[in-house]
C-alpha atoms as a PDB file:
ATOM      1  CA  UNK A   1      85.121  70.542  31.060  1.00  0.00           C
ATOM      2  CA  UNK A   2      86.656  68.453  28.324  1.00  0.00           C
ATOM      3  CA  UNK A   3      87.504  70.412  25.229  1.00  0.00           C
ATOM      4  CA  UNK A   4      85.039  67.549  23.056  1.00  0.00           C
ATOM      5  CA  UNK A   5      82.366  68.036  25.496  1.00  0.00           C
ATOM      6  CA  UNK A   6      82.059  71.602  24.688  1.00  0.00           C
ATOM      7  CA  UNK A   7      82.571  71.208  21.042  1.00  0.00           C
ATOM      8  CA  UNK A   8      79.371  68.867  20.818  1.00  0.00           C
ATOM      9  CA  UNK A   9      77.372  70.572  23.553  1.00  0.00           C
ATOM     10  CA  UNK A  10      77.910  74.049  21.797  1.00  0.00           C
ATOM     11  CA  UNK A  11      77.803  72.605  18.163  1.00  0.00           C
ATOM     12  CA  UNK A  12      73.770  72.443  19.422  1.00  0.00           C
ATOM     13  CA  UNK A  13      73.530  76.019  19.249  1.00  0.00           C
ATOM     14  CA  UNK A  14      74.229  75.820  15.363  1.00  0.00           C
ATOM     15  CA  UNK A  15      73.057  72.664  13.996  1.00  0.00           C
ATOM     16  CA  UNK A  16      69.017  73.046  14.468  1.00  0.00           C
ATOM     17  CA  UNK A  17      68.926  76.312  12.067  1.00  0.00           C
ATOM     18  CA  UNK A  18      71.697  74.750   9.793  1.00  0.00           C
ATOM     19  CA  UNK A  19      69.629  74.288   6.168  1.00  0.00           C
ATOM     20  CA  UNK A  20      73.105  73.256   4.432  1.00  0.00           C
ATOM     21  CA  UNK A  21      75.581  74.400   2.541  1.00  0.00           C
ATOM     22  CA  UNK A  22      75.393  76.621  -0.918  1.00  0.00           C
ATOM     23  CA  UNK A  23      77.505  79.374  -2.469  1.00  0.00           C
ATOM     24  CA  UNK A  24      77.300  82.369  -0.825  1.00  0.00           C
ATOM     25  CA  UNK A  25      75.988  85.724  -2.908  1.00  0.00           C
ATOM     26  CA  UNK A  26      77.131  88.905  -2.435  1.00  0.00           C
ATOM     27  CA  UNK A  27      73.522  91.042  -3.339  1.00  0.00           C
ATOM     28  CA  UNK A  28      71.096  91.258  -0.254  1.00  0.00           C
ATOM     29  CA  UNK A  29      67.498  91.273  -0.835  1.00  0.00           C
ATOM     30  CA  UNK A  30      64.434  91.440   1.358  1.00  0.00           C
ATOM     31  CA  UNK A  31      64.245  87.798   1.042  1.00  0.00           C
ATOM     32  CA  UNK A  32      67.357  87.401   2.234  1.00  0.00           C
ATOM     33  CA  UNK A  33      66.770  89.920   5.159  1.00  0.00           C
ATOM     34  CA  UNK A  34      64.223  87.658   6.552  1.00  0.00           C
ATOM     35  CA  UNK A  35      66.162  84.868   5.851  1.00  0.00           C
ATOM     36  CA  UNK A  36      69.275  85.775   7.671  1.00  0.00           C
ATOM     37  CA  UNK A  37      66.904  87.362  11.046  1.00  0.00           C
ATOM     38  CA  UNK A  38      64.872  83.667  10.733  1.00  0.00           C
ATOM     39  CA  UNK A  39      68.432  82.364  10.916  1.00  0.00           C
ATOM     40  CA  UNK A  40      69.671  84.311  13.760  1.00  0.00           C
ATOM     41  CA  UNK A  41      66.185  84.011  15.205  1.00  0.00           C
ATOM     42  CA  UNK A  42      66.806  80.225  15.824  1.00  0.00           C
ATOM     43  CA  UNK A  43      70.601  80.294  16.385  1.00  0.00           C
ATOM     44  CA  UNK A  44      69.525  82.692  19.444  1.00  0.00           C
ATOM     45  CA  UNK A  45      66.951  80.288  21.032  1.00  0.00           C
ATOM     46  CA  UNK A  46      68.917  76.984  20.528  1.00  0.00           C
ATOM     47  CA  UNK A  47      71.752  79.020  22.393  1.00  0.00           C
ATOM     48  CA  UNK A  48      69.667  79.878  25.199  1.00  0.00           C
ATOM     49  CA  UNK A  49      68.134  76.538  25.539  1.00  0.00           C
ATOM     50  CA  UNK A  50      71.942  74.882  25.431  1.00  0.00           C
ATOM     51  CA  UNK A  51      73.064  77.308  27.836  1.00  0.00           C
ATOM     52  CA  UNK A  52      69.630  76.519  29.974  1.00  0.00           C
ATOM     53  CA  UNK A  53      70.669  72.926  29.692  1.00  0.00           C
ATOM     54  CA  UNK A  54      74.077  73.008  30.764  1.00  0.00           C
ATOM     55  CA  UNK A  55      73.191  74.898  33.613  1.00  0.00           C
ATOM     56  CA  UNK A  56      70.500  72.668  34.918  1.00  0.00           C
ATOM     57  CA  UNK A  57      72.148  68.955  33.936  1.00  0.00           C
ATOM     58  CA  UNK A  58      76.019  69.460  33.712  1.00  0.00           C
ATOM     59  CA  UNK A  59      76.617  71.908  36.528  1.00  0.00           C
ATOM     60  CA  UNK A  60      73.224  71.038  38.524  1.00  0.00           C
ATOM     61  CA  UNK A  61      75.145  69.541  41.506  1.00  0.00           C
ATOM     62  CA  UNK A  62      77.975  71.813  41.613  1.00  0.00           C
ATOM     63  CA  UNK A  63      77.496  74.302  44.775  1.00  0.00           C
ATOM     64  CA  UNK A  64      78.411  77.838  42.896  1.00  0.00           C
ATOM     65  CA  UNK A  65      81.234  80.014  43.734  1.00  0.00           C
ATOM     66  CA  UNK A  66      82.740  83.552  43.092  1.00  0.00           C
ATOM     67  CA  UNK A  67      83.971  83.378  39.551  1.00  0.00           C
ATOM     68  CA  UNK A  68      87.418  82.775  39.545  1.00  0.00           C
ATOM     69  CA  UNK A  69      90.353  81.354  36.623  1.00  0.00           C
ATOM     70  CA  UNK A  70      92.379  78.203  36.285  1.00  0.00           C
ATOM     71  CA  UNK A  71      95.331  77.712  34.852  1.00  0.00           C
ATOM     72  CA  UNK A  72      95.566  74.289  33.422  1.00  0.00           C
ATOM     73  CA  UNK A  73      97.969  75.473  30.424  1.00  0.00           C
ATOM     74  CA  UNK A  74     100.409  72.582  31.747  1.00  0.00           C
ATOM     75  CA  UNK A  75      97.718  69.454  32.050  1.00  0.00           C
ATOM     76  CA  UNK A  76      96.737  66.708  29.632  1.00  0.00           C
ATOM     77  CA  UNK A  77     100.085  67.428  27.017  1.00  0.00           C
ATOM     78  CA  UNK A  78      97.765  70.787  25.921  1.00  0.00           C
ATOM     79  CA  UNK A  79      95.888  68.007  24.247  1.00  0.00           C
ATOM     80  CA  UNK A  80      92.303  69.270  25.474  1.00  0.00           C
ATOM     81  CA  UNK A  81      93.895  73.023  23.470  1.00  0.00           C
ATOM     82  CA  UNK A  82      93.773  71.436  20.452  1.00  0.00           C
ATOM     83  CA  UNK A  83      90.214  70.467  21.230  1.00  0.00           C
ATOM     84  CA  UNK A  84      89.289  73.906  21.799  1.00  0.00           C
ATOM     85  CA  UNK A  85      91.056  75.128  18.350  1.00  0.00           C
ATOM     86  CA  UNK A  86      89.190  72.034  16.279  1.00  0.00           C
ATOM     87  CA  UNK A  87      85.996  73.020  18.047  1.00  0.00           C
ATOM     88  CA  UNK A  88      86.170  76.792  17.245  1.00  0.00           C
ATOM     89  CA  UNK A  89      86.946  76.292  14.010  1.00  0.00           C
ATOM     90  CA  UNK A  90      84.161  73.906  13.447  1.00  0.00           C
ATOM     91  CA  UNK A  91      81.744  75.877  15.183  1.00  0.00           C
ATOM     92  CA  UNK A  92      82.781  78.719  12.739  1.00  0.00           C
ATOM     93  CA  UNK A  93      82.517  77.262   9.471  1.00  0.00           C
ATOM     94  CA  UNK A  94      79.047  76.300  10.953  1.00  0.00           C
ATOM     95  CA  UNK A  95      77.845  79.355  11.685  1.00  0.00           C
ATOM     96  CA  UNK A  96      79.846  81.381   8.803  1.00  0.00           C
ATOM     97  CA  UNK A  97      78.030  78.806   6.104  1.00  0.00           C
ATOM     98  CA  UNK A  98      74.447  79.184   7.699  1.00  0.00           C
ATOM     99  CA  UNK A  99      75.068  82.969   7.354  1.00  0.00           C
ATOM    100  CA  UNK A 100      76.000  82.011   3.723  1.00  0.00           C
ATOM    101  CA  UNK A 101      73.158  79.995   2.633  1.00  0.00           C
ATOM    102  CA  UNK A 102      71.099  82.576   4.223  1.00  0.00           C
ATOM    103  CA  UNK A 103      71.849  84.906   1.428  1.00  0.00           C
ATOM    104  CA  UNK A 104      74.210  87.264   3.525  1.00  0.00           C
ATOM    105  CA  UNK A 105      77.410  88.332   1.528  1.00  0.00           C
ATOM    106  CA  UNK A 106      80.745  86.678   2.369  1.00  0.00           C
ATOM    107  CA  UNK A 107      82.172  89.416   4.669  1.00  0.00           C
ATOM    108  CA  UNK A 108      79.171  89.948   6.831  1.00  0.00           C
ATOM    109  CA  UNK A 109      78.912  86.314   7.054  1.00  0.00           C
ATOM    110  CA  UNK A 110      82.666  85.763   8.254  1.00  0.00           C
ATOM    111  CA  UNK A 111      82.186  88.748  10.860  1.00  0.00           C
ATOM    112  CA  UNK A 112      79.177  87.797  12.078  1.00  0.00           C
ATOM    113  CA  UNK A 113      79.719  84.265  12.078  1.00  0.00           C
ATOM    114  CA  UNK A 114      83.074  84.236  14.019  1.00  0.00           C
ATOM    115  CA  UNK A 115      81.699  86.780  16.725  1.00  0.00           C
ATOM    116  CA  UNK A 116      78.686  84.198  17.710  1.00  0.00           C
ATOM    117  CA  UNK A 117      81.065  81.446  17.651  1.00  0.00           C
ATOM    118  CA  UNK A 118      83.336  83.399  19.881  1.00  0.00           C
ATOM    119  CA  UNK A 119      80.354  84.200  22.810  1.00  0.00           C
ATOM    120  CA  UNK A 120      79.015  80.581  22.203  1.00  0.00           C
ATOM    121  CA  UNK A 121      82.348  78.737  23.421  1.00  0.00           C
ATOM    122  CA  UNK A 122      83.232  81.996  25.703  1.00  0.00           C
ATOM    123  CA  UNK A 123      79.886  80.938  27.340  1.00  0.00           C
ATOM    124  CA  UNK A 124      81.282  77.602  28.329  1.00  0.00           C
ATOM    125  CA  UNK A 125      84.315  79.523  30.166  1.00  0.00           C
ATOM    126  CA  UNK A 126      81.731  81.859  32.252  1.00  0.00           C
ATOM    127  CA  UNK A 127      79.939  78.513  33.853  1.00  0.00           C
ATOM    128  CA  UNK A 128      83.589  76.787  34.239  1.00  0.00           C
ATOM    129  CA  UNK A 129      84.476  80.177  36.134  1.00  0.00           C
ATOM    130  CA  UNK A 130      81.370  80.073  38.469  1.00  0.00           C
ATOM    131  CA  UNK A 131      82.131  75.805  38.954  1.00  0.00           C
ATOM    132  CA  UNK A 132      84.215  74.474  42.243  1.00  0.00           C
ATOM    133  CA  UNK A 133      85.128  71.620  40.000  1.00  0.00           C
ATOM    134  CA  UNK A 134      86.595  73.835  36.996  1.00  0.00           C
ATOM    135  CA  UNK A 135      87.440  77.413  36.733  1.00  0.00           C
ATOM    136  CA  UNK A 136      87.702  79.759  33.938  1.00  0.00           C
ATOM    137  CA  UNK A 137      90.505  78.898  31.594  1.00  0.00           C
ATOM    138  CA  UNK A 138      92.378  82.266  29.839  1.00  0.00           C
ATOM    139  CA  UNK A 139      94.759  79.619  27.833  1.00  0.00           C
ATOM    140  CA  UNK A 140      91.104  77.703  26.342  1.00  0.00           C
ATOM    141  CA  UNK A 141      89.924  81.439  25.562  1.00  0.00           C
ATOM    142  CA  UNK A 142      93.182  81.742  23.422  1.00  0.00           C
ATOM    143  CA  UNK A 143      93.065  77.901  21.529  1.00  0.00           C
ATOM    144  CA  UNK A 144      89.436  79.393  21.172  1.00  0.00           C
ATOM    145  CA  UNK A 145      90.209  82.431  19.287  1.00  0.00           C
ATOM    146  CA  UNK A 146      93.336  80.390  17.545  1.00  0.00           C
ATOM    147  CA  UNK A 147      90.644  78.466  15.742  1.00  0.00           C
ATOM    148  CA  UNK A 148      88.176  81.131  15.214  1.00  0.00           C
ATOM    149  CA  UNK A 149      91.146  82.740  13.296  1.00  0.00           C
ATOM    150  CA  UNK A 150      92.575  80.263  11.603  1.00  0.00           C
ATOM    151  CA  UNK A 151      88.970  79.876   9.715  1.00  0.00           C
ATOM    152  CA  UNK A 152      88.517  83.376   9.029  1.00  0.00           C
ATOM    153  CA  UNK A 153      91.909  84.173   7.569  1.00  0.00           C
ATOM    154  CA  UNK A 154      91.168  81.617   5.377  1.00  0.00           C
ATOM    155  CA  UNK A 155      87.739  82.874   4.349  1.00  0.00           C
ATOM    156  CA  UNK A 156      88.763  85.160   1.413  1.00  0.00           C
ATOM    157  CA  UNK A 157      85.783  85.105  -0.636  1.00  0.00           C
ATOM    158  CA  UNK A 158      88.211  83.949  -3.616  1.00  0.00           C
ATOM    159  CA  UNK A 159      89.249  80.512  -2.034  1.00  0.00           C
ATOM    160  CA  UNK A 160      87.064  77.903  -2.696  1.00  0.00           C
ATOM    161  CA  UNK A 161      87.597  76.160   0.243  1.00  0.00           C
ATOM    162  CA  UNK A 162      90.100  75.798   3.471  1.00  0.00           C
ATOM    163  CA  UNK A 163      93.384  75.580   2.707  1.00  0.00           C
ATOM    164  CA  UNK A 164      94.133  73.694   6.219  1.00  0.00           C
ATOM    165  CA  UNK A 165      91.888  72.501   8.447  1.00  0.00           C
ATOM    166  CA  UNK A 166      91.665  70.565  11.615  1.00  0.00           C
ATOM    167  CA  UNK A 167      90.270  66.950  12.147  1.00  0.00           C
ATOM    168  CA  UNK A 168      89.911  64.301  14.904  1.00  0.00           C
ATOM    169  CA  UNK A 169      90.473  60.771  15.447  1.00  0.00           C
ATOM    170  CA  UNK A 170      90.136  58.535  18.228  1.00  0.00           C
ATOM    171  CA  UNK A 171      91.159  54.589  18.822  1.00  0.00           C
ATOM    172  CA  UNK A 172      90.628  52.671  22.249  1.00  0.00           C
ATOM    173  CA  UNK A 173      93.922  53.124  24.357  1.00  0.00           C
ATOM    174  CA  UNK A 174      93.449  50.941  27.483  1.00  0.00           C
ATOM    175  CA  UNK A 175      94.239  53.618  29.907  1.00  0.00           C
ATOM    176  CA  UNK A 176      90.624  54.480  30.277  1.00  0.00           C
ATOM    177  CA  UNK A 177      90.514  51.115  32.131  1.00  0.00           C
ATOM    178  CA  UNK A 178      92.789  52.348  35.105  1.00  0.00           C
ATOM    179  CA  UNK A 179      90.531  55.718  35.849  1.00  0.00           C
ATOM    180  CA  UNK A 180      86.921  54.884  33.976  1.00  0.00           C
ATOM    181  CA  UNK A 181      85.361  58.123  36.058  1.00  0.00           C
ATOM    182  CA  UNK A 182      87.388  60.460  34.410  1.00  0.00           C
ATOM    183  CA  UNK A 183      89.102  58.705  31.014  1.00  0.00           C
ATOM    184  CA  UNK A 184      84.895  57.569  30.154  1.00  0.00           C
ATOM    185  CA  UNK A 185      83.083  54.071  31.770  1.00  0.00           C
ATOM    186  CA  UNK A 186      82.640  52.975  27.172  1.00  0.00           C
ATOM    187  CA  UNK A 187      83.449  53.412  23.943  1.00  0.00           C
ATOM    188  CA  UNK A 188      80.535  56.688  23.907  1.00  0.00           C
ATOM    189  CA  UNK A 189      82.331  57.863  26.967  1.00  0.00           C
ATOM    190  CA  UNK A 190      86.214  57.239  26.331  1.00  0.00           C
ATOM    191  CA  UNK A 191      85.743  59.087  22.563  1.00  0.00           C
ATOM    192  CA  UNK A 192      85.728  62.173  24.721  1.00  0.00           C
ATOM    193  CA  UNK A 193      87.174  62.132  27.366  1.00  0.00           C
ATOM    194  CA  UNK A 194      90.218  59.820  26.996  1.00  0.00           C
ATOM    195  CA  UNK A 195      92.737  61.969  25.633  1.00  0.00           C
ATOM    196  CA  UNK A 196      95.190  59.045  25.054  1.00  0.00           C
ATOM    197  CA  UNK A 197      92.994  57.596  22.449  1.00  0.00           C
ATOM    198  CA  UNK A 198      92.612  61.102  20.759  1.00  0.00           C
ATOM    199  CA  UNK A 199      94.451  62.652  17.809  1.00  0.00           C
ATOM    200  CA  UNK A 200      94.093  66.142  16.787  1.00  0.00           C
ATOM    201  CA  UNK A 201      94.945  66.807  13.022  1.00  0.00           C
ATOM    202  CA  UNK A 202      96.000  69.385  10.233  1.00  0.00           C
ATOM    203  CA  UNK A 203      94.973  68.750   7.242  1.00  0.00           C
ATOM    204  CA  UNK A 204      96.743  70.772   4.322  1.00  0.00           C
ATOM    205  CA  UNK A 205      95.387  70.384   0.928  1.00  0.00           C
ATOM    206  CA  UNK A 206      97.841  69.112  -1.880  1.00  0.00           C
ATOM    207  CA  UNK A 207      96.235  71.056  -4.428  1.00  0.00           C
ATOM    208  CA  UNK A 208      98.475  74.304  -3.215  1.00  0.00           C
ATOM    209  CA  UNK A 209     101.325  73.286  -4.465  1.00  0.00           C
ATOM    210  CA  UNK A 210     100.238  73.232  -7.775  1.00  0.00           C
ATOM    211  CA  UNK A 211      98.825  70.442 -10.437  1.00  0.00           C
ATOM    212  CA  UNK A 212      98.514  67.197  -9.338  1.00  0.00           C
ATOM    213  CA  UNK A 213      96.507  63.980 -10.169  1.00  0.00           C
ATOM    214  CA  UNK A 214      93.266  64.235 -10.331  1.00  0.00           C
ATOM    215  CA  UNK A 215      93.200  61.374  -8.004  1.00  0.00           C
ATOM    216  CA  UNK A 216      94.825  63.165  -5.801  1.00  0.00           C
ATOM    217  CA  UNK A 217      92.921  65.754  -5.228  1.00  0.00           C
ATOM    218  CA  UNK A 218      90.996  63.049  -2.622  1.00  0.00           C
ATOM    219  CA  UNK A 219      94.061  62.829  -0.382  1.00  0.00           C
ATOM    220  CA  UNK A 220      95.460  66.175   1.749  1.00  0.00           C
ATOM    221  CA  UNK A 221      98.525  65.978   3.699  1.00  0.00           C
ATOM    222  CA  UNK A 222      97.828  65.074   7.257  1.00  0.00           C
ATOM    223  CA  UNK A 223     100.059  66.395  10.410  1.00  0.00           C
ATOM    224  CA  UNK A 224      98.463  64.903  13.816  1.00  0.00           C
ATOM    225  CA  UNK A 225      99.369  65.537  17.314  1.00  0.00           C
ATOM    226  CA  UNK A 226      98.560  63.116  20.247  1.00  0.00           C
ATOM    227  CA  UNK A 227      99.815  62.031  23.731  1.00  0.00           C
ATOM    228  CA  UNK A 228      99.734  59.059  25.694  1.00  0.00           C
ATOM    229  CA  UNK A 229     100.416  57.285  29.391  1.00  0.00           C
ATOM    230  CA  UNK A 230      98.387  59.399  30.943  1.00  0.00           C
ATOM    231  CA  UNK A 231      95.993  58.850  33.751  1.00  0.00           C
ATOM    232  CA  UNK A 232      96.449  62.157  35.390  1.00  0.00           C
ATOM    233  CA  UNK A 233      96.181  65.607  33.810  1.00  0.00           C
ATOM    234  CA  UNK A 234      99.726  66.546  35.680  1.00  0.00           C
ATOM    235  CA  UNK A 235     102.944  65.010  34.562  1.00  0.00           C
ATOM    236  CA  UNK A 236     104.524  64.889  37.764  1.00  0.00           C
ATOM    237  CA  UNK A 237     101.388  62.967  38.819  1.00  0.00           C
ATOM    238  CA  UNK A 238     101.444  60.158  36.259  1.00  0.00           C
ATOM    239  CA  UNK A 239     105.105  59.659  37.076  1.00  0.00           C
ATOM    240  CA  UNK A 240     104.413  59.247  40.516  1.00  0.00           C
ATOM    241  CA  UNK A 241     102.061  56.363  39.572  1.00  0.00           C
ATOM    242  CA  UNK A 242     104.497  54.694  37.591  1.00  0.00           C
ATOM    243  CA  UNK A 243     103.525  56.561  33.856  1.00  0.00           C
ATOM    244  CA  UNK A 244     105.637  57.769  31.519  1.00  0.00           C
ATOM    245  CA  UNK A 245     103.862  60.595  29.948  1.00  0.00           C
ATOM    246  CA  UNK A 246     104.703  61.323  26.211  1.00  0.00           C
ATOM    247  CA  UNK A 247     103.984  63.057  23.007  1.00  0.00           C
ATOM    248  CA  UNK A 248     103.408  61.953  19.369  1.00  0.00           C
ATOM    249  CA  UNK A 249     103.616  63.852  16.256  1.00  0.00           C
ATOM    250  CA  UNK A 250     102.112  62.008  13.109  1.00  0.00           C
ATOM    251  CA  UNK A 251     102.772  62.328   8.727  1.00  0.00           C
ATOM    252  CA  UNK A 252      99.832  60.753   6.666  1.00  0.00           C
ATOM    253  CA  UNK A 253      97.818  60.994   4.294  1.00  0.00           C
ATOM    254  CA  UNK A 254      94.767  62.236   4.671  1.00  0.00           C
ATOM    255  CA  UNK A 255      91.459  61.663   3.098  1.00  0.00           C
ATOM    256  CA  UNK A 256      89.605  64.938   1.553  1.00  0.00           C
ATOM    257  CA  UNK A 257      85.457  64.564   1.396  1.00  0.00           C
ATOM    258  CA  UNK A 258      85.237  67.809   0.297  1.00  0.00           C
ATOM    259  CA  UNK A 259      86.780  66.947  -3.011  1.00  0.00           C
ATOM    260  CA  UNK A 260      83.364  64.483  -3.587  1.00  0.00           C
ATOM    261  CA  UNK A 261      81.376  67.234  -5.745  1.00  0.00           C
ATOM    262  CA  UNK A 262      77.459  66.702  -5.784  1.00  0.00           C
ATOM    263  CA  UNK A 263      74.309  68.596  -6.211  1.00  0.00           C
ATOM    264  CA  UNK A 264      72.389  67.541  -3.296  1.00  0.00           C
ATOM    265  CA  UNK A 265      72.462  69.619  -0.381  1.00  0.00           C
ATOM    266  CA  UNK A 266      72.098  67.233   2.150  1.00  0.00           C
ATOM    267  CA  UNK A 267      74.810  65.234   1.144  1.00  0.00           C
ATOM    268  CA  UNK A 268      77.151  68.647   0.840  1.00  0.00           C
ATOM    269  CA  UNK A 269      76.181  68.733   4.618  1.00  0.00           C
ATOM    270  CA  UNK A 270      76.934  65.257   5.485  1.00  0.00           C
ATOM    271  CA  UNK A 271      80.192  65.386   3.744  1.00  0.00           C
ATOM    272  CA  UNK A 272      81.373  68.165   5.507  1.00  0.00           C
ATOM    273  CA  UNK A 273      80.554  67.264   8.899  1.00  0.00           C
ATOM    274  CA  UNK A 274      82.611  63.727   8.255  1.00  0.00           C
ATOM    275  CA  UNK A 275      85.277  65.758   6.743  1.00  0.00           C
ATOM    276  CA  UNK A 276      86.044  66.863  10.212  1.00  0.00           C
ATOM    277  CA  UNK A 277      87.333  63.234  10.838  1.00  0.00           C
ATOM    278  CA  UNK A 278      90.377  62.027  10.014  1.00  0.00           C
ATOM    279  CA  UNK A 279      89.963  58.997   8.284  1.00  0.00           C
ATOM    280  CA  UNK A 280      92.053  55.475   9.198  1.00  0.00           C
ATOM    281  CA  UNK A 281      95.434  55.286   6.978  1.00  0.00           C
ATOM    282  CA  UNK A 282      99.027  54.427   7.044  1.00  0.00           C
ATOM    283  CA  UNK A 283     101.054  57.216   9.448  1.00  0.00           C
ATOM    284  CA  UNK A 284     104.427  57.674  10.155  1.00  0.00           C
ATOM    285  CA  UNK A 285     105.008  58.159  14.279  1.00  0.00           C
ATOM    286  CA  UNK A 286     107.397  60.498  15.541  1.00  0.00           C
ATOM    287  CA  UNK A 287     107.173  60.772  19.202  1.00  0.00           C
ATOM    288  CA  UNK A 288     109.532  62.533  22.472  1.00  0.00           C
ATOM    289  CA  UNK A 289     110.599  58.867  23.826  1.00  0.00           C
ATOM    290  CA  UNK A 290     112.766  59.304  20.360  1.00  0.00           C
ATOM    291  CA  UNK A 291     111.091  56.216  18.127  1.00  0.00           C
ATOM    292  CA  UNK A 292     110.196  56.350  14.982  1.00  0.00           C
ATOM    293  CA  UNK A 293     107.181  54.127  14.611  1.00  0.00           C
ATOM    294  CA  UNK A 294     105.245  53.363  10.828  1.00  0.00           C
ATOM    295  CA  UNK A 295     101.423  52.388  11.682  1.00  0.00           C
ATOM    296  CA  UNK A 296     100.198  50.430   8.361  1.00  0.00           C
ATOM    297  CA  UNK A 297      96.694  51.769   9.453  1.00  0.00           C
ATOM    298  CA  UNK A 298      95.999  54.680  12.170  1.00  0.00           C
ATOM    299  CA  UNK A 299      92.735  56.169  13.042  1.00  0.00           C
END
């Protein structure tokens, strides 16, 4: 299943219970006992109706078979990896800051948080594995775990925030065009599942390397990896059709929400689910047909 797919089907299991995002204390109370079991309360039964969705909509026509694996660490550039390491991570921070605003202390939060995140994306793998059409993937277990862990080695109770974190941006490429039942039949449909028109990002904040601007504390450095001419998930595939499958590696700015400080709630919520976008700018193009390509704006 696409790697985008999975991130907005699982991102389900977190979202209902999700009451925003505060600071975090470190005392538990009975209050806060009740809060966090209403929390995991509701995390448990949106997970089971997901998981009772998938089954009966997604994989409803799909004739089951033994459970068996799939290696497709060669198709798609590892674009639909990256996926898998933005979704983790966001599906982390999700749970990790519901635990949070529950009342439950940072390092119970971070454990606790990370393990559901890892079972609800594992989950995807078990009905891929059981799925003619997909098998179990071992190499989207890892890019799994790779952003699992690059939230919660960040999640020292002293950092404010995330240091670096990923983002996504998409742009129409044409190629959906050529194969509409796989690269998406509209815009709704190409966002994700056309990995041509998909960039996967890094964003470091700027604020590590010491004083800056205060105005600059809005923009983060922005590393972005992408692919394009593809049609097939296989190189040797798209070649054969006349493709000339290639990678791109992008420098630019990048625009941090997170920096906007406010007192409401909902906004801190709304704020940090944009954040996970990487907002249009100017980027410099690197990519492996050896041109070097400057993109006054690039989304």
């Amino acid at each position: 299943m696409n790697a985008l797919v999975r991130i907005l089907l699982t991102s389900l299991i977190l979202l209902s219970p999700l009451r925003g995002f505060s600071q975090y204390r470190d005392t538990e109370t009975d209050t806060t006992k009740n809060r966090v079991a209403r929390f995991a309360l509701i995390s448990a039964g949106t997970y089971a109706a997901t998981m009772t969705y998938l089954g009966t909509t997604w994989y409803k026509n799909d004739e089951k078979v033994s459970f068996r694996w799939f290696d497709d660490s060669k198709e798609w550039k590892q674009m639909d990896k990256a996926g898998h390491i933005t979704g983790s991570f966001f599906i982390t921070e999700l749970m990790v800051d519901g635990l949070r605003n529950a009342g439950l202390e940072n390092k119970k939060s971070v454990i606790y948080g990370a393990a559901a995140a890892t079972v609800a994306m594992a989950s995807i793998e078990i009905f891929d594995g059981y799925s003619p059409d997909y098998g179990a993937s071992a190499t989207d277990l890892l890019a799994n775990l790779v952003g699992t862990g690059l939230f919660v080695l960040q999640s020292d109770k002293s950092w404010e925030e995330q240091w670096v974190r990923p983002k996504f941006s998409f742009s129409t490429s044409g190629y959906a065009e050529l194969r509409p039942e796989l690269l998406g039949d509209g815009l709704h449909e190409q966002i994700l599942k056309d990995y041509n028109g998909q960039t996967y990002w890094l964003s470091i904040q700027t604020d590590n390397f010491g004083d800056i601007p205060r105005w600059l504390q809005f923009v983060n450095i922005g590393v972005g990896y992408s692919a394009e001419d593809m049609i097939y998930a296989r190189d040797h595939m798209n070649i054969e059709a006349g493709l000339d499958p290639y990678r791109q590696f992008y420098l630019a700015p990048d625009i941090d929400l997170s920096a906007i400080k406010t007192n409401k709630k909902w906004l801190k919520f709304v704020l940090k689910l944009v954040n996970y976008i990487h907002l249009p700018t100017p980027a410099l193009e690197i990519n492996t047909r050896g041109k070097v390509i400057f993109h006054p704006i690039y989304f």
